[in-house]
C-alpha atoms as a PDB file:
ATOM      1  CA  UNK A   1     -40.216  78.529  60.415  1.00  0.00           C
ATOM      2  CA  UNK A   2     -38.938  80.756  63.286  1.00  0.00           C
ATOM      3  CA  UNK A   3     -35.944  82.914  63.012  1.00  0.00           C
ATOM      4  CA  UNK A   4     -32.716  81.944  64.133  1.00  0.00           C
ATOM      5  CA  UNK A   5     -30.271  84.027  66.074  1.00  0.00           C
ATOM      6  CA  UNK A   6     -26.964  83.698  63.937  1.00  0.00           C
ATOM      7  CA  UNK A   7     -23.793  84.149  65.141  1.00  0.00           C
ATOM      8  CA  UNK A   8     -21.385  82.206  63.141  1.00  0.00           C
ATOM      9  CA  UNK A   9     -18.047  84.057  62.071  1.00  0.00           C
ATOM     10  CA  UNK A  10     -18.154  82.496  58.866  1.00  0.00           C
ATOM     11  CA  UNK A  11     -21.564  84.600  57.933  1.00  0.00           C
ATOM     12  CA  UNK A  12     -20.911  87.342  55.645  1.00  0.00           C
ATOM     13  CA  UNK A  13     -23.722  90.022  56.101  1.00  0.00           C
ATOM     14  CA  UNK A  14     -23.119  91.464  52.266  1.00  0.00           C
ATOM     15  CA  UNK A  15     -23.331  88.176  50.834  1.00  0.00           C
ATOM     16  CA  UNK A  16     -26.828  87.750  53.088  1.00  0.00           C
ATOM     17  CA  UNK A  17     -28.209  90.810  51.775  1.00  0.00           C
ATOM     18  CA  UNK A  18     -27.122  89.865  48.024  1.00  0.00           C
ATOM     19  CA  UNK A  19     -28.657  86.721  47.650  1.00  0.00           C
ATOM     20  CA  UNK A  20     -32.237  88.023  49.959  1.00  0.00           C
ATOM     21  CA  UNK A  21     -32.586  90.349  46.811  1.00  0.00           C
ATOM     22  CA  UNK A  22     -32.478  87.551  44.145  1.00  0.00           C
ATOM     23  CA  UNK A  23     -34.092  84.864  46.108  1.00  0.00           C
ATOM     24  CA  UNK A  24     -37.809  85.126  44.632  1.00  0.00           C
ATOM     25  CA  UNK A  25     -35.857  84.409  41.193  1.00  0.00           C
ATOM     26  CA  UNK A  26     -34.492  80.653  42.064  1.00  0.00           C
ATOM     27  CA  UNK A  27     -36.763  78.822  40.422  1.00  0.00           C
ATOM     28  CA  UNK A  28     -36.769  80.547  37.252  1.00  0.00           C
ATOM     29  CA  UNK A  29     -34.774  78.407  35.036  1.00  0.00           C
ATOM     30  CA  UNK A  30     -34.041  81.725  31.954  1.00  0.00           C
ATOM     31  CA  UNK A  31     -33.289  84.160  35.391  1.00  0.00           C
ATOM     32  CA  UNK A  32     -30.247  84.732  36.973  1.00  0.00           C
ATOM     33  CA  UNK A  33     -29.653  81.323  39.073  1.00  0.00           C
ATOM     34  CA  UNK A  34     -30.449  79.337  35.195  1.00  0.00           C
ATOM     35  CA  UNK A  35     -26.300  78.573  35.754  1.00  0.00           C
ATOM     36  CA  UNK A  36     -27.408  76.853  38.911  1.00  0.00           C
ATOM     37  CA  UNK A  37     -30.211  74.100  37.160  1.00  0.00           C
ATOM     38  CA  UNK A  38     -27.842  73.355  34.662  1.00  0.00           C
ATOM     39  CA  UNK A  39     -24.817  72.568  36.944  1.00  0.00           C
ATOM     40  CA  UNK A  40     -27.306  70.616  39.278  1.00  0.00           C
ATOM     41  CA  UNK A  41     -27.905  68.405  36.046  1.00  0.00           C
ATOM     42  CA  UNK A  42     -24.085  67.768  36.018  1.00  0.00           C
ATOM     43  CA  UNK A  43     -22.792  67.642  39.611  1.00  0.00           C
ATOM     44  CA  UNK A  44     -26.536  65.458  40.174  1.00  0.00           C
ATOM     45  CA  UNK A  45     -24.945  62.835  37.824  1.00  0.00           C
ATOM     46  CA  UNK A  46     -21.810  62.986  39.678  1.00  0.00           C
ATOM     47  CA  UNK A  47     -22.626  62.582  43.195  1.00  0.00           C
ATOM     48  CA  UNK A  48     -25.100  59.782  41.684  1.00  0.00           C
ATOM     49  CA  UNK A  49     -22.359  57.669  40.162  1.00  0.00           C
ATOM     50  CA  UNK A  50     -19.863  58.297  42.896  1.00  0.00           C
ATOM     51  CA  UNK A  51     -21.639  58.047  45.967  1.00  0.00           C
ATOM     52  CA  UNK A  52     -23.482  54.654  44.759  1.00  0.00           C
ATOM     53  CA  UNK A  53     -19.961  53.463  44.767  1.00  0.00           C
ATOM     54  CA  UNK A  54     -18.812  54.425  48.349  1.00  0.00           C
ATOM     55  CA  UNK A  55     -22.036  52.993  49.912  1.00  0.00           C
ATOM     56  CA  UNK A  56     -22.316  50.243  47.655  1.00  0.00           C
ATOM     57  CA  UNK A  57     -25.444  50.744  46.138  1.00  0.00           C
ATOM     58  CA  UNK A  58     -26.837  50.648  42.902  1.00  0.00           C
ATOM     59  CA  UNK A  59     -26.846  53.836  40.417  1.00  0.00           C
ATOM     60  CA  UNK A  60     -29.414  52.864  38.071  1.00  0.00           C
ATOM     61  CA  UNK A  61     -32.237  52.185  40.103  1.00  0.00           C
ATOM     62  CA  UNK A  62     -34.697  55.185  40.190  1.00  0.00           C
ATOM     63  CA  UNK A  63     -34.127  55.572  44.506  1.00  0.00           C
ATOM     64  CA  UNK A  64     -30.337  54.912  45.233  1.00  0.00           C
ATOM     65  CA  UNK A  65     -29.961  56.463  48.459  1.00  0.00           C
ATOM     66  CA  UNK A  66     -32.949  55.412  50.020  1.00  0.00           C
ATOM     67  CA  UNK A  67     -32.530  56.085  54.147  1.00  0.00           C
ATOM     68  CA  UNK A  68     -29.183  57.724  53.558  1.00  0.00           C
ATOM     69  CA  UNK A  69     -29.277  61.336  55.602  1.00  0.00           C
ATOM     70  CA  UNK A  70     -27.961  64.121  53.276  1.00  0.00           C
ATOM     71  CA  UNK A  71     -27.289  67.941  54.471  1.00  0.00           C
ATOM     72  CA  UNK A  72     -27.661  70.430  52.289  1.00  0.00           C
ATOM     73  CA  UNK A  73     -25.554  73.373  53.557  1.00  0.00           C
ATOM     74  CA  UNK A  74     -26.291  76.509  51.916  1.00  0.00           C
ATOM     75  CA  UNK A  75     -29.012  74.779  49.542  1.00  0.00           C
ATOM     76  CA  UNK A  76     -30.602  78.386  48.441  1.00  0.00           C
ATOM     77  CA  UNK A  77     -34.026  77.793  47.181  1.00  0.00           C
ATOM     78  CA  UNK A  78     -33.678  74.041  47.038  1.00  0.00           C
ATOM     79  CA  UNK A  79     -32.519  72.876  43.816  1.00  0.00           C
ATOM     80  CA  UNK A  80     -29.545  70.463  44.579  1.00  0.00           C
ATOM     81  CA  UNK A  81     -31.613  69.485  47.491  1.00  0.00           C
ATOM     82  CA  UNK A  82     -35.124  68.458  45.598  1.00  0.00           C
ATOM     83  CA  UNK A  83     -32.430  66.385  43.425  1.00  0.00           C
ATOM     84  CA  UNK A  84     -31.312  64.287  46.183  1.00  0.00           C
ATOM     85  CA  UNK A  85     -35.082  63.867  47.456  1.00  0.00           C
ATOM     86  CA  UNK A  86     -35.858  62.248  44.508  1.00  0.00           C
ATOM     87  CA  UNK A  87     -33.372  59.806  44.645  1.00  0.00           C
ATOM     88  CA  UNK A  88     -34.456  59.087  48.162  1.00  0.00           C
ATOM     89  CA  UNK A  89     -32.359  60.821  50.259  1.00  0.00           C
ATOM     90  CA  UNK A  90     -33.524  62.175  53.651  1.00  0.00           C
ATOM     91  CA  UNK A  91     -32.421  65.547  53.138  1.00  0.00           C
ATOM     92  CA  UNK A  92     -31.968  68.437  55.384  1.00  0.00           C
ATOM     93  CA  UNK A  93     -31.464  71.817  53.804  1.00  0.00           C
ATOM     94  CA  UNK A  94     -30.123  74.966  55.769  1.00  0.00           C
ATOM     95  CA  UNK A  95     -29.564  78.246  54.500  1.00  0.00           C
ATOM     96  CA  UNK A  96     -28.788  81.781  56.759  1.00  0.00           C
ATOM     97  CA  UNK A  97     -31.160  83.663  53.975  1.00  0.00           C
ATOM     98  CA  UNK A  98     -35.080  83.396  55.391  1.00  0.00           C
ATOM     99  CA  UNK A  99     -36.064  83.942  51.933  1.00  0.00           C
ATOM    100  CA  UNK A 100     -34.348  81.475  50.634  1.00  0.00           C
ATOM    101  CA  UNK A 101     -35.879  78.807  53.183  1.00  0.00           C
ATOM    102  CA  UNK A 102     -38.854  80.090  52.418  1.00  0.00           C
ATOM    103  CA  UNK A 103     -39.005  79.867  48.840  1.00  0.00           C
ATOM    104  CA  UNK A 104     -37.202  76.050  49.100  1.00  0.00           C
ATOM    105  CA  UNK A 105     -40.138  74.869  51.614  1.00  0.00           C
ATOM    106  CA  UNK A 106     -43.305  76.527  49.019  1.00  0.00           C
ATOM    107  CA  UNK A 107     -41.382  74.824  46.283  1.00  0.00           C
ATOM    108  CA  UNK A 108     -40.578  71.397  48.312  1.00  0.00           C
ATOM    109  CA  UNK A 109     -44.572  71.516  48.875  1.00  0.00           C
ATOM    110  CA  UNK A 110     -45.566  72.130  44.914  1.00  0.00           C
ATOM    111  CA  UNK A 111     -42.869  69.456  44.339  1.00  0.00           C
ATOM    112  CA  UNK A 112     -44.732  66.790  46.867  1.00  0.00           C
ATOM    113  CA  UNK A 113     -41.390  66.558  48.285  1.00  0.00           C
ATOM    114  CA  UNK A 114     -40.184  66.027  52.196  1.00  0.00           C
ATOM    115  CA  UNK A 115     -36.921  67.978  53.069  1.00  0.00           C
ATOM    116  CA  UNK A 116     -36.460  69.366  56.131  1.00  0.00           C
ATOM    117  CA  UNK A 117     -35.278  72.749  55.482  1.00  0.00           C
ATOM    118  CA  UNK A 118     -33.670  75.239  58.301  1.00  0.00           C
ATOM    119  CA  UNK A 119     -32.647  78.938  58.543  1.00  0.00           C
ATOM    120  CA  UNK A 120     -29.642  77.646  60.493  1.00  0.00           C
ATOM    121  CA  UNK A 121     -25.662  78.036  60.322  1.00  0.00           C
ATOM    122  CA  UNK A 122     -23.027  74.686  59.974  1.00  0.00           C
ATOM    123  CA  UNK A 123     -21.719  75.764  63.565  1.00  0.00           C
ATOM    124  CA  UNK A 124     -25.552  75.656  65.349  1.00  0.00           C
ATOM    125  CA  UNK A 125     -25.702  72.140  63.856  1.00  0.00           C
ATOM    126  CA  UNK A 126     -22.511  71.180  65.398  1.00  0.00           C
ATOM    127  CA  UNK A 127     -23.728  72.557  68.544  1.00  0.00           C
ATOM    128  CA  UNK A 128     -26.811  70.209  68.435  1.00  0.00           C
ATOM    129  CA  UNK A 129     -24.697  67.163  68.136  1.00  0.00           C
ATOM    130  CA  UNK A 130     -26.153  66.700  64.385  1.00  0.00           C
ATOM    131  CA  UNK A 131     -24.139  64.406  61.963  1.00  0.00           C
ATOM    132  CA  UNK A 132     -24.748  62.880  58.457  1.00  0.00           C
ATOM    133  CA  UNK A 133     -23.702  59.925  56.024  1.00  0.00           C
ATOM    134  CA  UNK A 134     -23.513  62.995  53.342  1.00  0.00           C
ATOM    135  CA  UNK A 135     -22.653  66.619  53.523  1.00  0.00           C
ATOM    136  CA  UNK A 136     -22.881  68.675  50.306  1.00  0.00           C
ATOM    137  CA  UNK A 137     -20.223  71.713  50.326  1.00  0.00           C
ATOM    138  CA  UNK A 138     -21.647  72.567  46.911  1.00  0.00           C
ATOM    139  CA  UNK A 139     -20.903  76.450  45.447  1.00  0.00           C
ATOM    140  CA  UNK A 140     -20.376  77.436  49.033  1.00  0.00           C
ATOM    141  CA  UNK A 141     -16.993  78.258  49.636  1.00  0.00           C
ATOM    142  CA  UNK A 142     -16.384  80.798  47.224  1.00  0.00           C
ATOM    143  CA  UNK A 143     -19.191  82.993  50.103  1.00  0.00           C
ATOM    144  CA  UNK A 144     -18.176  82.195  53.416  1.00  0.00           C
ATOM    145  CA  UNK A 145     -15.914  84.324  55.680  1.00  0.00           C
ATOM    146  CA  UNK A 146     -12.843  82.540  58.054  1.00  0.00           C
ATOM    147  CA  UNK A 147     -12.905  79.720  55.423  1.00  0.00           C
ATOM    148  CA  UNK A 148     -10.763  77.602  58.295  1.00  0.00           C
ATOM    149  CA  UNK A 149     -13.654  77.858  60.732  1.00  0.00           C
ATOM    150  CA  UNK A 150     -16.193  76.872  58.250  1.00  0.00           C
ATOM    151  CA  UNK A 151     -14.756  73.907  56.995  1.00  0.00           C
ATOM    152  CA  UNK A 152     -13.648  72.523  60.253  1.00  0.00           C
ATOM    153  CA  UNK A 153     -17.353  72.549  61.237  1.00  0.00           C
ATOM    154  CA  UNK A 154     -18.532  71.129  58.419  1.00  0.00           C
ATOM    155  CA  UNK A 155     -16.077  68.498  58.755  1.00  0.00           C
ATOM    156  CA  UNK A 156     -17.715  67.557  61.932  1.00  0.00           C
ATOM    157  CA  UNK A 157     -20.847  67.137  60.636  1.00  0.00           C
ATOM    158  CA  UNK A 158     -19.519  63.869  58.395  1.00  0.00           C
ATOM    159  CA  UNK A 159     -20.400  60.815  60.259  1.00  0.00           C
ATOM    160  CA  UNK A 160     -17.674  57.927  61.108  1.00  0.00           C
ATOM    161  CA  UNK A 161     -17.478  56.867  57.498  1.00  0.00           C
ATOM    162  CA  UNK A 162     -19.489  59.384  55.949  1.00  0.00           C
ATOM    163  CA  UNK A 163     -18.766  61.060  52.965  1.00  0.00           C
ATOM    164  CA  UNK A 164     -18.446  65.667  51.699  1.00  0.00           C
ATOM    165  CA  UNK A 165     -18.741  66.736  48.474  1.00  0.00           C
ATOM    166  CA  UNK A 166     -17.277  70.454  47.504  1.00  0.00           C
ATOM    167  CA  UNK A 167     -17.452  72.237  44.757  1.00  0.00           C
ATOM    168  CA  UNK A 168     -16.123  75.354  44.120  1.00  0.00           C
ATOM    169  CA  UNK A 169     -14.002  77.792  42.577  1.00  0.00           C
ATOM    170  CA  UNK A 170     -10.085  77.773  42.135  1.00  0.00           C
ATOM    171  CA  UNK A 171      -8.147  80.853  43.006  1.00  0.00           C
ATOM    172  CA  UNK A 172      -6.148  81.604  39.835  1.00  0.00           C
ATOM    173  CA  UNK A 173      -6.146  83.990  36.524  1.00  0.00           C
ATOM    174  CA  UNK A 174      -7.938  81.719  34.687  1.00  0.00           C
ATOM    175  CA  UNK A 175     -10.592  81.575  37.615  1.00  0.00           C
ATOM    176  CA  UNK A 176     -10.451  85.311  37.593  1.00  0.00           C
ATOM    177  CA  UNK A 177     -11.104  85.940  34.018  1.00  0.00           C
ATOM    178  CA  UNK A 178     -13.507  83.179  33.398  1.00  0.00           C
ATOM    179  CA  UNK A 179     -15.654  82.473  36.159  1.00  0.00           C
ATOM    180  CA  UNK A 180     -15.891  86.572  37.267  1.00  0.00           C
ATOM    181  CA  UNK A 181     -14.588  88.646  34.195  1.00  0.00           C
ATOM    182  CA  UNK A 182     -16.501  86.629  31.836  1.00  0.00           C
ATOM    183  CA  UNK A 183     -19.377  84.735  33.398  1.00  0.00           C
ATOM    184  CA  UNK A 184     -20.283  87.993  35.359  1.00  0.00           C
ATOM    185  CA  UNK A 185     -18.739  91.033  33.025  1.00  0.00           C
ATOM    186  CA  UNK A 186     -18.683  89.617  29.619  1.00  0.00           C
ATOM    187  CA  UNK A 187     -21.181  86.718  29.200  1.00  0.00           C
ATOM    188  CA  UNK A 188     -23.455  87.755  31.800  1.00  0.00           C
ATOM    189  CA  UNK A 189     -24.353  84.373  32.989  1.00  0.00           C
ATOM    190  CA  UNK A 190     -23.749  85.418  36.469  1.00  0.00           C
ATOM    191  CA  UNK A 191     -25.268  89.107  38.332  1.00  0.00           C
ATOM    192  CA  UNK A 192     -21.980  91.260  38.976  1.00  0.00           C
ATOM    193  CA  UNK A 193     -20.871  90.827  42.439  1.00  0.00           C
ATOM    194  CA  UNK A 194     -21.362  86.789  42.597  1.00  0.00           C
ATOM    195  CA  UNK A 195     -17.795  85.998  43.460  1.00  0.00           C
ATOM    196  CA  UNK A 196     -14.937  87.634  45.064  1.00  0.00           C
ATOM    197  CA  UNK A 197     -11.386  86.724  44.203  1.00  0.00           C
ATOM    198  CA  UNK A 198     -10.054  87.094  47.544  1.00  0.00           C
ATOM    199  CA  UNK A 199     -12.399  84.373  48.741  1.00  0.00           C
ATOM    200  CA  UNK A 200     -11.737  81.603  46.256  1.00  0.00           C
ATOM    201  CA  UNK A 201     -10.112  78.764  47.692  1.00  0.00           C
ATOM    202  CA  UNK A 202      -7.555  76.439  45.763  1.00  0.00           C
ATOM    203  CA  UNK A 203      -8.494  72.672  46.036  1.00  0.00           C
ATOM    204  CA  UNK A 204      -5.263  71.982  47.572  1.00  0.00           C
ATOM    205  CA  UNK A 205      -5.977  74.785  50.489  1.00  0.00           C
ATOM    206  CA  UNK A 206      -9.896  72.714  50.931  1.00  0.00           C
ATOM    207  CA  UNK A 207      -7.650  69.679  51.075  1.00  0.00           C
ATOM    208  CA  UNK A 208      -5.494  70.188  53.639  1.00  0.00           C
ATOM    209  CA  UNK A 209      -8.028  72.168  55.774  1.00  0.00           C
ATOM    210  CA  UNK A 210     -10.718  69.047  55.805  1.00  0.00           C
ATOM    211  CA  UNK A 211      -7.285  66.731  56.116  1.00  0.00           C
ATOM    212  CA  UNK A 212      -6.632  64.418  58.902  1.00  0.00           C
ATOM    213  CA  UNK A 213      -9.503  62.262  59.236  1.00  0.00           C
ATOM    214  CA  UNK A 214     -11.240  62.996  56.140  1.00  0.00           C
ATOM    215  CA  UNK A 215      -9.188  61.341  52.623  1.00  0.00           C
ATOM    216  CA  UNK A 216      -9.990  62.586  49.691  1.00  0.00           C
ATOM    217  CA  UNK A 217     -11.287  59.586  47.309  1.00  0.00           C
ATOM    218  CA  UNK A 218     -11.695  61.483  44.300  1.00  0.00           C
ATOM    219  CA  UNK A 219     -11.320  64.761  42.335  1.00  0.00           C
ATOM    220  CA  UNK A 220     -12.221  66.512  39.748  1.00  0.00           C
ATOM    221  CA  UNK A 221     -12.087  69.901  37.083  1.00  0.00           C
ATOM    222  CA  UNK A 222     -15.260  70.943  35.687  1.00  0.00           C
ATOM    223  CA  UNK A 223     -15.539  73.010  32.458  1.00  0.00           C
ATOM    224  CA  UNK A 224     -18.181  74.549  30.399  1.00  0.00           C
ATOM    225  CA  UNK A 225     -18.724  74.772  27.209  1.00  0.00           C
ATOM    226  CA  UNK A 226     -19.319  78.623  26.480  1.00  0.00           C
ATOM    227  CA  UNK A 227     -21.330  77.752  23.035  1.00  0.00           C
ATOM    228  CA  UNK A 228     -23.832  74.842  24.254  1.00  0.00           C
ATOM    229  CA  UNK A 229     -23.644  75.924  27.893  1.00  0.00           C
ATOM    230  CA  UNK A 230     -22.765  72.333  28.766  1.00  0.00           C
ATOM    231  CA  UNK A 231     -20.837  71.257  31.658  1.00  0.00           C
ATOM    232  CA  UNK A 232     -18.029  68.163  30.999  1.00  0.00           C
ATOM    233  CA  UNK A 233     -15.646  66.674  33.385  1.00  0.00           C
ATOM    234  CA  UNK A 234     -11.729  67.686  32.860  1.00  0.00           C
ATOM    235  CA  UNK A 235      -8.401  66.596  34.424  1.00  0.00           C
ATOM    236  CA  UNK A 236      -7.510  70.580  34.854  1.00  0.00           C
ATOM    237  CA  UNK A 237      -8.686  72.345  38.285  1.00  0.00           C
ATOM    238  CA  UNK A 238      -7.440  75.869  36.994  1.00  0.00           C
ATOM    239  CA  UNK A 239     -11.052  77.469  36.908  1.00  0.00           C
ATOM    240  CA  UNK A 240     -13.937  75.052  38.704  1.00  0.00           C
ATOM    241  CA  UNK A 241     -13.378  71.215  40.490  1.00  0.00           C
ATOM    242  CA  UNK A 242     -15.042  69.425  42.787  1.00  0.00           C
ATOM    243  CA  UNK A 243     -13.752  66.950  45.624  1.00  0.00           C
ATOM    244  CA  UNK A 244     -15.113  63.651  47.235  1.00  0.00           C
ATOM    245  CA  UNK A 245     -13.519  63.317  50.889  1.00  0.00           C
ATOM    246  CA  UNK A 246     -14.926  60.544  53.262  1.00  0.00           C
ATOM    247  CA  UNK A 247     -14.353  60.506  56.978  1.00  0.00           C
ATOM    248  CA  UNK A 248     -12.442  57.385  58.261  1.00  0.00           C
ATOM    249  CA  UNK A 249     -14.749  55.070  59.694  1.00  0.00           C
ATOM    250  CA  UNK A 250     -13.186  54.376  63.184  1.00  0.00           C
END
């Protein structure tokens, strides 16, 4: 995999550096990313059950999505995107870490799985013309600089009919003092320095950025149970949520 010259505004070069220093610990399910393979459990189930229903396909079988093309945008060492293989997605993963990309293609090759993985940026894929029936916005926003910018190129990257999923973090006190104070401070679950407040988006703000073309068709809170470390669905969006927004088909 060659090196890509990356230039997009959105690219924050602390957040880079960060995540090059945990990378060889992604697939270590007691390390620091072990909050990661237990959300991908939960949010697996829910783009399962949800996106069977937009494209009409059946949940239960053991390869739903057989044929349908999936990005992956900022899929770290591959762990949301060896999930979608599996249920027979053609997925493309890109990431701006090399490290990461690296460690998702060894893995991808001990897992006997075909992804295409890329060190590439949202904006170089919307320069090549690239589109998908699925993009996956997953734990992303809560990184990215000139959130406006991001999302408007990730928008075009959604197919005539195609379908985003986001999940992220809400910008409120309850945000601030679970997902950072105590996931990060108190709990350690998270390394210090995982999330910024400042860059924590409401799911109203994602809304009306992605708006026009894309409607939303369903939302979501997510909680988690401190105790079981369990994730459930909720009504509230104060601290985490996730959003299912599909581009008009005309």
């Amino acid at each position: 995999m060659s090196a890509v010259h990356l230039t997009a505004s959105s690219i924050d070069p602390e957040e880079v550096a960060y995540f090059e220093r945990l990378a060889h610990r992604w697939w270590d399910t007691e390390g620091p990313f072990w909050p990661l393979h237990k959300l991908n459990a939960f949010r697996v189930d829910y783009i399962r059950e949800h996106l069977a229903a937009v494209l009409g396909r059946d949940a239960d079988t053991d390869r739903p999505f057989e044929g349908v093309r999936v990005l992956d945008i900022g899929c770290g060492g591959g762990i949301l995107s060896e999930s979608m293989a599996r249920l027979g997605a053609e997925v493309t993963g890109i990431e701006i870490t090399d490290k990461n990309v690296k460690v998702a293609q060894i893995h991808a090759q001990w897992s006997e799985l075909e992804i295409a993985y890329r060190l590439a940026s949202v904006d170089q894929l919307v320069g090549e013309g690239a589109t998908f029936d699925v993009v996956l916005n997953m734990e992303v926003i809560e990184h990215v600089e000139h959130l406006p910018d991001f999302l408007a190129d990730c928008r075009q990257l959604v197919r005539p009919g195609g379908v985003m999923f986001i999940a992220s973090i809400n910008r409120t006190l309850a945000a601030w003092l679970v997902a950072i104070v105590g996931a990060e401070y108190v709990l350690r679950w998270l390394p210090r320095g995982t999330h910024h407040y400042r860059k924590l988006a409401p799911p109203d703000e994602v809304k009306r950025l992605l708006g026009g073309d894309l409607r939303l068709v369903d939302e979501t809170g997510v909680r988690v149970n401190p105790l079981n470390r369990k994730f459930s669905l909720t009504r509230w969006q104060g601290v985490n949520y996730m959003l299912l927004m599909q581009r008009e088909a005309g």
